[in-house]
Protein backbone atom coordinates (compact mmCIF):
# COMPACT_ATOMS: atom_id res chain seq x y z
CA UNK A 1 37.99 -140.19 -44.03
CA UNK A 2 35.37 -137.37 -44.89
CA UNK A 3 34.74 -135.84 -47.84
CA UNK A 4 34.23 -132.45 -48.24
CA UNK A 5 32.37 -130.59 -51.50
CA UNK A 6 31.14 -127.28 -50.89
CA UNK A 7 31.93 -126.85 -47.69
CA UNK A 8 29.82 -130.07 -47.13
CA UNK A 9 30.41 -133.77 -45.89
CA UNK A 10 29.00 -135.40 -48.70
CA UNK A 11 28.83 -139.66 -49.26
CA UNK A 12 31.05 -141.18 -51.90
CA UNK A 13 30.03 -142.97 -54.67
CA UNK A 14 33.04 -143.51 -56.15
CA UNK A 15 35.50 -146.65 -54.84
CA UNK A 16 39.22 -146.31 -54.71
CA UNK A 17 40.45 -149.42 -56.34
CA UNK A 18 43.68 -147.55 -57.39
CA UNK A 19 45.94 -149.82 -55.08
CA UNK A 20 43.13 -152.58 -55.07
CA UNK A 21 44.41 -156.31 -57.23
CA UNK A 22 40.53 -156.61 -58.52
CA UNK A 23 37.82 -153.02 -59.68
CA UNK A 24 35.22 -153.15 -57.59
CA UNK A 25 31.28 -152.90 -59.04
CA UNK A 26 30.01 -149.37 -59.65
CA UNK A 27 31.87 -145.98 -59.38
CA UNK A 28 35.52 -146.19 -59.46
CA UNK A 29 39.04 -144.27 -59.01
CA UNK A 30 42.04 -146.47 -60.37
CA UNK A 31 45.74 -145.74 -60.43
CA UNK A 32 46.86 -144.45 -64.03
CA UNK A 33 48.73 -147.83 -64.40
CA UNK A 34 44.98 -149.20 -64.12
CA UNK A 35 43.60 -146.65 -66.55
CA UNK A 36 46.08 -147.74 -68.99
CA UNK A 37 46.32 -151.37 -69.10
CA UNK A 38 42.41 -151.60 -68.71
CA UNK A 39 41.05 -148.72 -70.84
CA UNK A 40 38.73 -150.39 -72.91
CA UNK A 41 37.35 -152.79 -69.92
CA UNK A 42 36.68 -149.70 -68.22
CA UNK A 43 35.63 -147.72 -70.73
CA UNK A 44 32.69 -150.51 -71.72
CA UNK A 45 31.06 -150.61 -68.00
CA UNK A 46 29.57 -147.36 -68.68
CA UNK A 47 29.89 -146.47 -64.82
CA UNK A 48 31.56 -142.87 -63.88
CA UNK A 49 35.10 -142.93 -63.79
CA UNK A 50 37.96 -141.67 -62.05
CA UNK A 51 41.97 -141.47 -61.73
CA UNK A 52 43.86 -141.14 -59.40
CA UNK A 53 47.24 -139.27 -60.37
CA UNK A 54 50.46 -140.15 -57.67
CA UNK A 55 52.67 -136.83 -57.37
CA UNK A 56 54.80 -138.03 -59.76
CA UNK A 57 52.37 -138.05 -62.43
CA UNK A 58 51.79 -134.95 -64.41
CA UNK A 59 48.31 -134.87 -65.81
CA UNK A 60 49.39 -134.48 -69.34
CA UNK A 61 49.10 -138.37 -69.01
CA UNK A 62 45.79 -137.94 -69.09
CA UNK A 63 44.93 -134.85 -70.84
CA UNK A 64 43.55 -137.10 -74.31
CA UNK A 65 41.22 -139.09 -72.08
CA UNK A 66 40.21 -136.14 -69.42
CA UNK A 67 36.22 -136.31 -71.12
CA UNK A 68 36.44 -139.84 -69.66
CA UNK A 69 36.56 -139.04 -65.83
CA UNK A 70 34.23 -137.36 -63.45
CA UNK A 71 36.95 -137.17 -60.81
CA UNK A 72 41.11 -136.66 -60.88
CA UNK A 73 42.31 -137.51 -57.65
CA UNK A 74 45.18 -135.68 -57.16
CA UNK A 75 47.43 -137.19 -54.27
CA UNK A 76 50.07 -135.35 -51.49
CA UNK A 77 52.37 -138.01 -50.33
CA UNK A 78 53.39 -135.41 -47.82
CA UNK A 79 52.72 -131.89 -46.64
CA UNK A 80 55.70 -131.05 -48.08
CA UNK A 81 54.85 -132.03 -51.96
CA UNK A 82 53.23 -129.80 -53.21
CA UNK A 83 52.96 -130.92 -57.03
CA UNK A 84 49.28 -131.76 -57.08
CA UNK A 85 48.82 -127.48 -55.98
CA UNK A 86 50.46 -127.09 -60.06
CA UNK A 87 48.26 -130.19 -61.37
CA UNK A 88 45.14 -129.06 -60.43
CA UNK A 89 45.72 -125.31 -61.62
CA UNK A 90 47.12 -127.14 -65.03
CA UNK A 91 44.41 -129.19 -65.51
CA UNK A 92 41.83 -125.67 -64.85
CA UNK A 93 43.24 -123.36 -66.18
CA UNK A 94 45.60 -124.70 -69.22
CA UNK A 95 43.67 -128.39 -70.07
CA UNK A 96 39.72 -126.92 -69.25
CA UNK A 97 38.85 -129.64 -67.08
CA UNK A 98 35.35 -128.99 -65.65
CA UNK A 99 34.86 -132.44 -63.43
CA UNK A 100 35.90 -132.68 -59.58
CA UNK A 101 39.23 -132.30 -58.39
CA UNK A 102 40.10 -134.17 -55.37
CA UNK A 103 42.76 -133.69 -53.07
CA UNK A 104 43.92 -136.73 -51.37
CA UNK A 105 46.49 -138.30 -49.31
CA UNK A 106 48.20 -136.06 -46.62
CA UNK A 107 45.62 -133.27 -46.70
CA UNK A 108 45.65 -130.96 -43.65
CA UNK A 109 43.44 -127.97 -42.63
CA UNK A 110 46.47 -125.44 -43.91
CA UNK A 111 46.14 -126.44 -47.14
CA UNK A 112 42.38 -126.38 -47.50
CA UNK A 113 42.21 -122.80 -48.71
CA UNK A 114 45.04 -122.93 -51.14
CA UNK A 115 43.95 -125.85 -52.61
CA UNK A 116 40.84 -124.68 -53.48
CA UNK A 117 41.62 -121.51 -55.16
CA UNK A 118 43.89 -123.72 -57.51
CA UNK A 119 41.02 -125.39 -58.79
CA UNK A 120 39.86 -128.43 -56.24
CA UNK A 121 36.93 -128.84 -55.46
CA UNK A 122 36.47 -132.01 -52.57
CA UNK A 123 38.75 -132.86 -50.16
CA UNK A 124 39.55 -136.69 -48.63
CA UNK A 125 40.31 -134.50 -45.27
CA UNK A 126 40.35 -137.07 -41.98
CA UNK A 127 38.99 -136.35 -38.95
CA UNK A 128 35.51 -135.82 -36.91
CA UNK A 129 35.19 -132.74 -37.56
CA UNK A 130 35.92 -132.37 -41.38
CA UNK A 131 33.07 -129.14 -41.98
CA UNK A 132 34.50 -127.22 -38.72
CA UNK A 133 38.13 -127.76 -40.45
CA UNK A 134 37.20 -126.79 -43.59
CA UNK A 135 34.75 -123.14 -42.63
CA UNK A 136 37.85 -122.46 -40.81
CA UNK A 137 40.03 -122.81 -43.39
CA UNK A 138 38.13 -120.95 -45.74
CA UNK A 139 37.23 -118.25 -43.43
CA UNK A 140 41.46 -117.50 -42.25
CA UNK A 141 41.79 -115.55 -45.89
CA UNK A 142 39.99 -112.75 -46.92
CA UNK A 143 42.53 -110.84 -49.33
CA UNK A 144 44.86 -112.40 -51.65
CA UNK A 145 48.05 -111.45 -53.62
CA UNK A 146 48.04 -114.07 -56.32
CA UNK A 147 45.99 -114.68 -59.12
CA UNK A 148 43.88 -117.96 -59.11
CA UNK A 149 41.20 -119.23 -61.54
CA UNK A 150 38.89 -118.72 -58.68
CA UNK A 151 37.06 -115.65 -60.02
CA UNK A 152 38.13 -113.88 -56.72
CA UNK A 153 39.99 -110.12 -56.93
CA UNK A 154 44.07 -109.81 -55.51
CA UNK A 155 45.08 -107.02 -53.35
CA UNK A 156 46.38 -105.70 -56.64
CA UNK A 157 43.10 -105.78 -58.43
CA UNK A 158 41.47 -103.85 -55.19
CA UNK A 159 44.11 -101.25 -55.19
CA UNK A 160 43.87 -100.19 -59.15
CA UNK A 161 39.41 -100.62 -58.79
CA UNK A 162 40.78 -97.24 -56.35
């Protein structure tokens, strides 16, 4: 696994202990089932935090503790889920959350451009060549029809600027 932040392999501090029996030391992404039966535990390490939310786990389970993470992980089971696309836009554009949104799980090269105008910003992407996958993927698009909290004008906005 790579990941990807601004269009850059970067290391990871952060462990995924979210399907781990013991939390590792340091950095750490745990299942919301973790988050909620050790809040306080986790809380009092005063180490940067992170969850990671399964498909079928709308982030208004987290929205009262959001100041609490640095990362939402934000899993696709499958291509064909496409949930976490409407959790991280939620958790933008509705909920204000400022920290990283990560996709993981099933995360192909198709996806990276959509997923980033809906408000991720790293990507658990696998292969050897993670940065070629992902300047292609950004570079397919230059025009778009729908609205995103990406700053960036639609075809819409470009015809009416006329």
């Amino acid at each position: 696994m790579a990941l990807i932040k601004q269009g850059q392999q970067v290391d990871d501090i952060f462990t995924d202990c979210s399907a781990a029996e013991e939390l590792a030391d340091g950095a750490v992404i745990v299942s919301l089932e973790q988050w909620r039966e050790h809040k306080e535990d986790l809380l009092k390490r005063g180490t940067d935090l992170g969850v990671r939310l399964a498909s079928d786990q709308h982030p208004l389970s987290v929205v009262d503790d959001l100041a609490n993470f640095k990362v939402i992980a934000l899993d696709f089971p499958a291509y064909k889920d496409g949930r976490a696309y409407s959790y991280a836009r939620l958790l933008r554009d509705r909920y204000g959350y400022e920290g990283e949104i990560r996709a993981v799980g099933d995360v192909l090269l198709e996806q990276l451009h959509y997923m980033q105008r809906v408000g991720f910003d790293a990507f658990d992407v696998v292969g050897d060549e993670a940065v070629a996958q992902w300047k292609t993927a950004t570079e397919d698009f230059t025009h778009w029809y729908q609205p995103t909290n990406d700053g960036r004008a639609t075809i819409r906005d470009l015809r009416r600027s006329k």
